[in-house]
Each structure stands twice: as C-alpha cells, then as structure tokens.
Protein backbone atom coordinates (compact mmCIF):
# COMPACT_ATOMS: atom_id res chain seq x y z
CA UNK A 1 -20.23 -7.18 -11.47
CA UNK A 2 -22.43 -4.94 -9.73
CA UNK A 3 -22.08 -1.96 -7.96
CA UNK A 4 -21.17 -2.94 -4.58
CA UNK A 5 -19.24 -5.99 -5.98
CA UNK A 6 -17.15 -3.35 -8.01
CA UNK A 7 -16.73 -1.23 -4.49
CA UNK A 8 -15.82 -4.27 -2.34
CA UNK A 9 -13.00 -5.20 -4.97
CA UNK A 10 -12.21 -1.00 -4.58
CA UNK A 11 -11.90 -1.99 -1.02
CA UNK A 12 -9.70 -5.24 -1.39
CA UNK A 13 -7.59 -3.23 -3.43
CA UNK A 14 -7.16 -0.78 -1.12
CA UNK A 15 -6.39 -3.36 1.76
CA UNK A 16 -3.63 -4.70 -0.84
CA UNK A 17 -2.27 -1.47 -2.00
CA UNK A 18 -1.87 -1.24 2.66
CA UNK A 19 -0.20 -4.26 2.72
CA UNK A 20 2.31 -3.96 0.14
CA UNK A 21 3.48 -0.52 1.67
CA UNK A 22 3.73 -2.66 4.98
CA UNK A 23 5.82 -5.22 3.42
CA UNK A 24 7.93 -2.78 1.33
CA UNK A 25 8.22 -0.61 4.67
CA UNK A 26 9.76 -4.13 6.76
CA UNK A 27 12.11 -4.63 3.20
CA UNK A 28 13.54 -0.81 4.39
CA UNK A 29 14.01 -1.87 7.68
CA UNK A 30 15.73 -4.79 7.29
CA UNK A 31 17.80 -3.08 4.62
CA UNK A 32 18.77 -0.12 7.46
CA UNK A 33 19.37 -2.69 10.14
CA UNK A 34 22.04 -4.21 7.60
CA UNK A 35 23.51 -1.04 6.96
CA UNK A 36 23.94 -0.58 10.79
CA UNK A 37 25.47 -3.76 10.86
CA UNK A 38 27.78 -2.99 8.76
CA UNK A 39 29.10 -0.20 10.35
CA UNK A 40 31.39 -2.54 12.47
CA UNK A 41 32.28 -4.99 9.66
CA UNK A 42 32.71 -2.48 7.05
CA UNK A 43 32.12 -4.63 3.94
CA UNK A 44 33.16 -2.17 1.33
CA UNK A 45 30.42 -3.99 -1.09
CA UNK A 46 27.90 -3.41 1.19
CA UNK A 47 28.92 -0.30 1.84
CA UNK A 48 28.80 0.83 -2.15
CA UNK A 49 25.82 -0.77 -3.14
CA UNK A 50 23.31 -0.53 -0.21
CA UNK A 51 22.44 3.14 -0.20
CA UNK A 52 21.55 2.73 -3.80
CA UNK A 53 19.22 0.00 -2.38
CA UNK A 54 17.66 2.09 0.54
CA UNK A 55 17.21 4.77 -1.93
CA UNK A 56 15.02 2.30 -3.89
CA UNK A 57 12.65 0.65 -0.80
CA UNK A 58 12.37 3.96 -0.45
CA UNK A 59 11.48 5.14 -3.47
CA UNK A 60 8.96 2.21 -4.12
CA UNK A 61 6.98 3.75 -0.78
CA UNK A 62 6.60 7.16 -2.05
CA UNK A 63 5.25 5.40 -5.12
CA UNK A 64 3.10 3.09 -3.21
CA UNK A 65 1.91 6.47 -0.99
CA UNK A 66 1.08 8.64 -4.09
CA UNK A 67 -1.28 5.56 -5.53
CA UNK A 68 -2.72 5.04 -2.24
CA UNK A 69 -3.70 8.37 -2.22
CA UNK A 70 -5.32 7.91 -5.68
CA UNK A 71 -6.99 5.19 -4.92
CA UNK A 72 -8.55 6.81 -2.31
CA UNK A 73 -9.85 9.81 -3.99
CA UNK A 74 -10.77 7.22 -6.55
CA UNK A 75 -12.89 4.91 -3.70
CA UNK A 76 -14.36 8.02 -2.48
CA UNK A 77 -16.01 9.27 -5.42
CA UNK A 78 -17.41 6.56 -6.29
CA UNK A 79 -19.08 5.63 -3.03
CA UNK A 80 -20.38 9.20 -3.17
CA UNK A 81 -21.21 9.01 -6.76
CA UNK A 82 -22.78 5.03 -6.34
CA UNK A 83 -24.74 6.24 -2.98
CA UNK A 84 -22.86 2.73 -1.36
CA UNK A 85 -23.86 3.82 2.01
CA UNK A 86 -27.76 3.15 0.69
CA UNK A 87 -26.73 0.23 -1.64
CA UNK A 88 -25.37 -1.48 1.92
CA UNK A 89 -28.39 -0.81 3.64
CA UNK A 90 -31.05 -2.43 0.73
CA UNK A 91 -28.50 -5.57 0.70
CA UNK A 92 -28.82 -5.68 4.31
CA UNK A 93 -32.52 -5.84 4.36
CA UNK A 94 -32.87 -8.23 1.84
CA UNK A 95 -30.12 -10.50 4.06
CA UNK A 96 -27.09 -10.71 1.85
C-alpha cells in the first residue's frame, strides 16, 4: 500500500468513525423519545432500566468523540509528514 493508498483508507476511516457517531447519536434519540413516551404510560421497567441505557448511547459518543479526535490529529500528521497535498498533485498529472 502506498502512501496515498494508506491516507485514503485514513480518510475512509475517518468517514466511518462520522458515521458510527451518527448512528449511535439516532440510537440516543430514539432511546430519549422512548423515555418521553413513557412518561404517560409509566412502565416501571422502562422506567428502571432506560437511564442506565441513555447513560450508555451516551457514553459510547464521548468514546466515539475522543477517537475521532485522535484520528484526526493522527490524519493530520501524516498528510503533513507524507506532503499528500504534493503526492495528489503528481497522481493527478500522471491521470490516476
């Protein structure tokens, strides 16, 4: 794998790392909109054992943040480190 090969996976990554918190974000949602729900039916087992759940999504995108973050520091030094800026450029004049 070559340079920019190893910076578009970075890249990919990074796009995944996006989506997840997305997805995990839509989990907390849906997990609030239940608990607002509930608030009229007052299912005592929802009403134990969701907070512990909310705490969790939520948990799991702090987590998701702090790698992000990582990553990023991670993606930047190595574009600055791998000159990808130039690397782009010669792949673009030689048309792939």
């Amino acid at each position: 794998m070559n340079t920019l090969q190893k910076f578009e996976l970075i890249e990919k990554i990074e796009r995944e790392l996006e989506d997840l918190k997305n997805s995990q974000t839509a989990v907390l949602q849906k997990i609030t909109k239940i608990e607002v729900d509930n608030i009229e039916l007052s299912d005592k087992k929802l009403e134990d054992k969701l907070p512990d759940i909310h705490q969790s999504a939520a948990d799991i995108i702090d987590t998701i943040d702090e790698i992000f973050s990582n990553f990023a520091e991670v993606k930047t030094q190595f574009e600055s480190k791998n000159n990808i800026g130039a690397l782009k450029e010669q792949e673009a004049l030689k048309g792939g």
